[in-house]
C-alpha atoms as a PDB file:
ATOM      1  CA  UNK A   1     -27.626   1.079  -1.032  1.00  0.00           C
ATOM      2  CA  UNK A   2     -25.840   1.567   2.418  1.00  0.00           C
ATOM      3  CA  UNK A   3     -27.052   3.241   5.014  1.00  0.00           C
ATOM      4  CA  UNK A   4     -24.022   5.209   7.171  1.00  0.00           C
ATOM      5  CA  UNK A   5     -24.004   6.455  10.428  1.00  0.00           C
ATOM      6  CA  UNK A   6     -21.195   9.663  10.489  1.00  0.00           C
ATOM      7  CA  UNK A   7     -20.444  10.429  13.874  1.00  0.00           C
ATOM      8  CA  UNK A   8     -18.335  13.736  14.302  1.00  0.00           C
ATOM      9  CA  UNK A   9     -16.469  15.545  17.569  1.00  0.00           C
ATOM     10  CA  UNK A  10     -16.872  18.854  16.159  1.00  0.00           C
ATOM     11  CA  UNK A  11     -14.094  20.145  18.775  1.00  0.00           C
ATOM     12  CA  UNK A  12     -12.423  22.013  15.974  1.00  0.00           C
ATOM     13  CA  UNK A  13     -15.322  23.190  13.636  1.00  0.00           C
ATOM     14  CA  UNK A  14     -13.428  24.250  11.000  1.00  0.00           C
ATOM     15  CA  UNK A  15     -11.340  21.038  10.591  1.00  0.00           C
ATOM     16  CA  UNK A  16     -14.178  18.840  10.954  1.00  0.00           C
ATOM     17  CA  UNK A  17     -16.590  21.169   8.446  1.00  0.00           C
ATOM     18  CA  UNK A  18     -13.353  19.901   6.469  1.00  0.00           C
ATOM     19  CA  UNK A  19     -13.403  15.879   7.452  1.00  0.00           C
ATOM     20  CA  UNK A  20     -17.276  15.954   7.139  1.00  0.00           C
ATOM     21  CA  UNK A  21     -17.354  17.507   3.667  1.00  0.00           C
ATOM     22  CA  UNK A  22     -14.831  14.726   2.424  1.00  0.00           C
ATOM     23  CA  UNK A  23     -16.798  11.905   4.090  1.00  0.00           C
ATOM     24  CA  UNK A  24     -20.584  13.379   2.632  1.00  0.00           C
ATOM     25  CA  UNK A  25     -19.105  13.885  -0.814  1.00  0.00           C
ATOM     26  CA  UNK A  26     -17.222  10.233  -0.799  1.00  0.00           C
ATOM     27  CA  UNK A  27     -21.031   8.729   0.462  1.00  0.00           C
ATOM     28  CA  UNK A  28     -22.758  10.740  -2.163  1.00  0.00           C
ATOM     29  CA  UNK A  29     -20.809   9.577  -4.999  1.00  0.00           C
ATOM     30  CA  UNK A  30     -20.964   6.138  -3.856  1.00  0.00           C
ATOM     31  CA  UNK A  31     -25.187   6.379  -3.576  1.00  0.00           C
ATOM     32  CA  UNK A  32     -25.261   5.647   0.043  1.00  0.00           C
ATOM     33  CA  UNK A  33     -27.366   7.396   2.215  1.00  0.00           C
ATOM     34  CA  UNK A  34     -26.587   8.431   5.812  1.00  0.00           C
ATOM     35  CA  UNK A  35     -27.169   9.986   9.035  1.00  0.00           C
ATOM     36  CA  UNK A  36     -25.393  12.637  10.701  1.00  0.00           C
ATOM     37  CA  UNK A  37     -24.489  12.902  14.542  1.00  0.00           C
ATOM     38  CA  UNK A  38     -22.264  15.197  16.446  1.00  0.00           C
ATOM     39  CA  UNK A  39     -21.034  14.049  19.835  1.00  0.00           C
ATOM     40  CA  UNK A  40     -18.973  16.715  22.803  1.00  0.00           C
ATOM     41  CA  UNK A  41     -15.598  15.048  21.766  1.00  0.00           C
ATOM     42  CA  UNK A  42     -13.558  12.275  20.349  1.00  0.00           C
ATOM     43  CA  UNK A  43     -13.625  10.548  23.676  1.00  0.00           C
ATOM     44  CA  UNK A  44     -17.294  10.390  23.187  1.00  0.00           C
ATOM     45  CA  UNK A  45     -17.450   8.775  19.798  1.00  0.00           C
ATOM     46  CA  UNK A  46     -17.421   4.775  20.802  1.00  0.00           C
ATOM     47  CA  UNK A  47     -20.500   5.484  23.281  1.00  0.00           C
ATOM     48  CA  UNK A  48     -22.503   6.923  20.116  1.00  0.00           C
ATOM     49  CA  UNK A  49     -21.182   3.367  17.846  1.00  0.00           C
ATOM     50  CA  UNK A  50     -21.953   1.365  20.961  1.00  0.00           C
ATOM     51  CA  UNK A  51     -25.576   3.407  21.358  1.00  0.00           C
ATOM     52  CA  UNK A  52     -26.374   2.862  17.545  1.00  0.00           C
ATOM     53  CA  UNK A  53     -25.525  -0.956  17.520  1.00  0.00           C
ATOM     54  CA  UNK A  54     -27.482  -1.871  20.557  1.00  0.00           C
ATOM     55  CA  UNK A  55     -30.649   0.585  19.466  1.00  0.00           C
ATOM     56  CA  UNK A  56     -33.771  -1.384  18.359  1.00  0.00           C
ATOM     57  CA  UNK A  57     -32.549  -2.200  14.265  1.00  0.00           C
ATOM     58  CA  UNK A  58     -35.704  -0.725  12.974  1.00  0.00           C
ATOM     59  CA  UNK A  59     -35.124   1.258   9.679  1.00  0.00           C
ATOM     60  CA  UNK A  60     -34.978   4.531  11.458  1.00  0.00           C
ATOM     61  CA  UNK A  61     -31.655   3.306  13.365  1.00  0.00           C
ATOM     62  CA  UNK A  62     -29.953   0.138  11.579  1.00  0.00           C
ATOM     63  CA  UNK A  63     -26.920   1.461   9.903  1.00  0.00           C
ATOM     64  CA  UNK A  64     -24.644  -0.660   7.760  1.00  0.00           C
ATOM     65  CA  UNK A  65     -21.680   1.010   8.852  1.00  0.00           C
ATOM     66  CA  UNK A  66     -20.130   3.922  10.821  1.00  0.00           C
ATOM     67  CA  UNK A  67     -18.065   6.201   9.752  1.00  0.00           C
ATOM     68  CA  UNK A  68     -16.190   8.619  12.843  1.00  0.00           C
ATOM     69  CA  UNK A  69     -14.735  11.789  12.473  1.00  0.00           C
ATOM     70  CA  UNK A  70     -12.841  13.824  15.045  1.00  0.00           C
ATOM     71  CA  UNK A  71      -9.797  15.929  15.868  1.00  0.00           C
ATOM     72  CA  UNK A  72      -7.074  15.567  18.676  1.00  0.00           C
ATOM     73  CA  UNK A  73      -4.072  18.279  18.495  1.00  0.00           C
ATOM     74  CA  UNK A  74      -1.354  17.031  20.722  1.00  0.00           C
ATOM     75  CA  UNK A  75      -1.072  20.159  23.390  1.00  0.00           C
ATOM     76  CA  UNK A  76       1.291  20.610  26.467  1.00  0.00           C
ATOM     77  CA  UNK A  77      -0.500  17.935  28.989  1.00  0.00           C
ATOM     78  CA  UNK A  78      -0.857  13.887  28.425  1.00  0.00           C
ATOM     79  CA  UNK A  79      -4.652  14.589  27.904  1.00  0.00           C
ATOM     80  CA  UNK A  80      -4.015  13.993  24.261  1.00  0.00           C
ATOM     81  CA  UNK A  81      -1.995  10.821  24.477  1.00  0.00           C
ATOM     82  CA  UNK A  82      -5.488   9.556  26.643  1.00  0.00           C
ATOM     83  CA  UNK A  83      -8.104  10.695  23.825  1.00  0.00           C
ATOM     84  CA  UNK A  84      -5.967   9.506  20.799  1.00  0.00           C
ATOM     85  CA  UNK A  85      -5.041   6.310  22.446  1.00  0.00           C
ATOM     86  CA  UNK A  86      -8.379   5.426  24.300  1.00  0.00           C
ATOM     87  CA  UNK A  87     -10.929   6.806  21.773  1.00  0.00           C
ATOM     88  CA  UNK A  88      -8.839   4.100  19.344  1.00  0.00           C
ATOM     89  CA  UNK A  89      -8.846   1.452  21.737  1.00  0.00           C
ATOM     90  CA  UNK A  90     -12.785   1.300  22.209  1.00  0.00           C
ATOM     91  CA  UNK A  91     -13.455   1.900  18.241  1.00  0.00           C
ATOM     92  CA  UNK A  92     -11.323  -0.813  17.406  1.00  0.00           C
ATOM     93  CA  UNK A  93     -12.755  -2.814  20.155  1.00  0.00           C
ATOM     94  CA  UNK A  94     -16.648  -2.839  19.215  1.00  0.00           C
ATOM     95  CA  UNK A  95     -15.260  -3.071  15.853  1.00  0.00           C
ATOM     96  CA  UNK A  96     -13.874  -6.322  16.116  1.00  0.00           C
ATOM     97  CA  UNK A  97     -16.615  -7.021  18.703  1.00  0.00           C
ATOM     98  CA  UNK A  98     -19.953  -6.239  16.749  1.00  0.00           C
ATOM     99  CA  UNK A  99     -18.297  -7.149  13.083  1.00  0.00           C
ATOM    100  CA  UNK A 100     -18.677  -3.248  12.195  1.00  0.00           C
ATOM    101  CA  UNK A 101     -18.073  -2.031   9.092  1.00  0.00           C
ATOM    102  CA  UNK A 102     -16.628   1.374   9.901  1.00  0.00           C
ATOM    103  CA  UNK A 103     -13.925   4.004   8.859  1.00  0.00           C
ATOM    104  CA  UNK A 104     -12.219   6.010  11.135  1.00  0.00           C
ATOM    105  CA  UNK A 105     -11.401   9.036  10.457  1.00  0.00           C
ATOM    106  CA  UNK A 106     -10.304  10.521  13.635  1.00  0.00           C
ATOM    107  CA  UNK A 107      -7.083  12.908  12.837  1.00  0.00           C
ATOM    108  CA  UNK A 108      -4.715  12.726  15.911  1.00  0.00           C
ATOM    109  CA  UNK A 109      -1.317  15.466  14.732  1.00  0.00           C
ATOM    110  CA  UNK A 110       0.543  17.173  16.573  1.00  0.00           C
ATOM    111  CA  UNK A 111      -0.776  21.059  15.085  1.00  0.00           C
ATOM    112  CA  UNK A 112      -3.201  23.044  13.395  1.00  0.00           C
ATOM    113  CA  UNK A 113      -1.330  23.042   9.848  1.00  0.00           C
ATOM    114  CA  UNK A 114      -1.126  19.110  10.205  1.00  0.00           C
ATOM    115  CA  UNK A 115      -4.612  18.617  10.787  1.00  0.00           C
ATOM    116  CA  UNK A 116      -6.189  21.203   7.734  1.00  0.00           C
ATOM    117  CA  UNK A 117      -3.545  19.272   5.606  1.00  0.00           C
ATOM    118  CA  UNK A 118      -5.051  16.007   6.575  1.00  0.00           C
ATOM    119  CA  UNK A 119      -9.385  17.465   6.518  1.00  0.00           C
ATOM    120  CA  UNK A 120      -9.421  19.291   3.362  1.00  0.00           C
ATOM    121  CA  UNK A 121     -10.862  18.054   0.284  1.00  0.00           C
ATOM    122  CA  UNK A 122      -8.258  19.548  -2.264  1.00  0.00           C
ATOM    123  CA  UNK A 123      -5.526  17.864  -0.343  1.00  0.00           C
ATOM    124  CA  UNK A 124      -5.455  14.332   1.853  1.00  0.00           C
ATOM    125  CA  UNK A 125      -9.110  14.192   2.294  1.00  0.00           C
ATOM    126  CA  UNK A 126      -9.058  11.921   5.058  1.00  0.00           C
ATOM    127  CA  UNK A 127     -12.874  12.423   6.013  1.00  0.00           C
ATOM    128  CA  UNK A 128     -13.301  11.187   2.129  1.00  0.00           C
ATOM    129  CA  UNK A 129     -11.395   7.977   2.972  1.00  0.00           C
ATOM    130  CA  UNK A 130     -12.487   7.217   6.037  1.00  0.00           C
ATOM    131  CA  UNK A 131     -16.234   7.358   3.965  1.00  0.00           C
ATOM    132  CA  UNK A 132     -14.369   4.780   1.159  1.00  0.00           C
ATOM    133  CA  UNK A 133     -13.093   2.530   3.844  1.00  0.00           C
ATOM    134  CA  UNK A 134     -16.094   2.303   5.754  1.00  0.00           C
ATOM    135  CA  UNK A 135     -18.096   1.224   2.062  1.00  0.00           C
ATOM    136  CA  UNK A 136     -15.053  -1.130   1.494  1.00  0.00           C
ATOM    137  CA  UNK A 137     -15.338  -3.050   4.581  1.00  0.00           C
ATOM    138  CA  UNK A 138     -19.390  -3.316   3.796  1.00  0.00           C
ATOM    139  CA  UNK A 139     -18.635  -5.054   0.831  1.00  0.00           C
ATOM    140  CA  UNK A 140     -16.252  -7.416   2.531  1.00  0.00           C
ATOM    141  CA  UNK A 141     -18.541  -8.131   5.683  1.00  0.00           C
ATOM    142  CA  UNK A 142     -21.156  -8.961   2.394  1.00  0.00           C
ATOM    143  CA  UNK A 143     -18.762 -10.924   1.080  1.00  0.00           C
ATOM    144  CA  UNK A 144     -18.357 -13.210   3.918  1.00  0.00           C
ATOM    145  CA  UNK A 145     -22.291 -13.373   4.575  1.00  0.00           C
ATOM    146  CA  UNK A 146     -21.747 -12.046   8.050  1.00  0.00           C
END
């Protein structure tokens, strides 16, 4: 049974109450068990990965995978095009780095409507697949034997 670490920017509670009630029901179907962490923003999310991976691996804080949840509404400034791009950048990069299993669910749109479309259960559910991705790419790193 996996053991998932969901990290969430809960910048826009209502849109990640959305993402995180995808992701829980997705690991809950699926038997794993998990964790749940909120962090100040998306920006924020690869320090909690990076914290988790180099923690002591006892039971209490080995995870088999990570699965991130966030929320970055493209406003009048370039301060989005820094989270969205950055926040990716260093995800994908301990990813690749640490052989992670991990599903990101981070929702970068350009408004509101956008972003509820792409968090809610009843319609893309993207919290849900960033949960199904993340047990995916557990059962390929098990796969390999890595």
């Amino acid at each position: 049974m996996p053991h998932i670490l969901i990290i969430d920017a809960p910048y826009y509670t209502h849109i990640s109450t959305a993402l995180v009630d995808g992701a829980k029901q997705a690991l809950d179907a699926a038997g794993a068990t998990y964790d749940y962490l909120t962090v100040p923003g998306v920006l924020e999310i690869p320090a909690a990965v990076a914290m988790a991976v180099k923690a002591n691996p006892t039971a209490a804080t080995r995870y088999d995978g990570f699965v991130t949840l966030g929320c970055v509404i493209r406003g009048e400034t370039t301060h989005y095009d820094i989270v969205a791009f950055e926040s990716a950048r260093a995800i994908m990069d301990l990813t690749v780095e640490h052989c992670l299993a991990l599903g990101n669910g981070i929702q970068t749109v350009e408004n509101e409507a956008q972003a509820l479309a792409r968090a809610r259960k009843e319609e893309l559910n993207k919290g849900g697949h960033a949960a199904t991705a993340v047990l995916d790419m557990i059962a390929m790193r098990e796969k390999f034997g890595v």
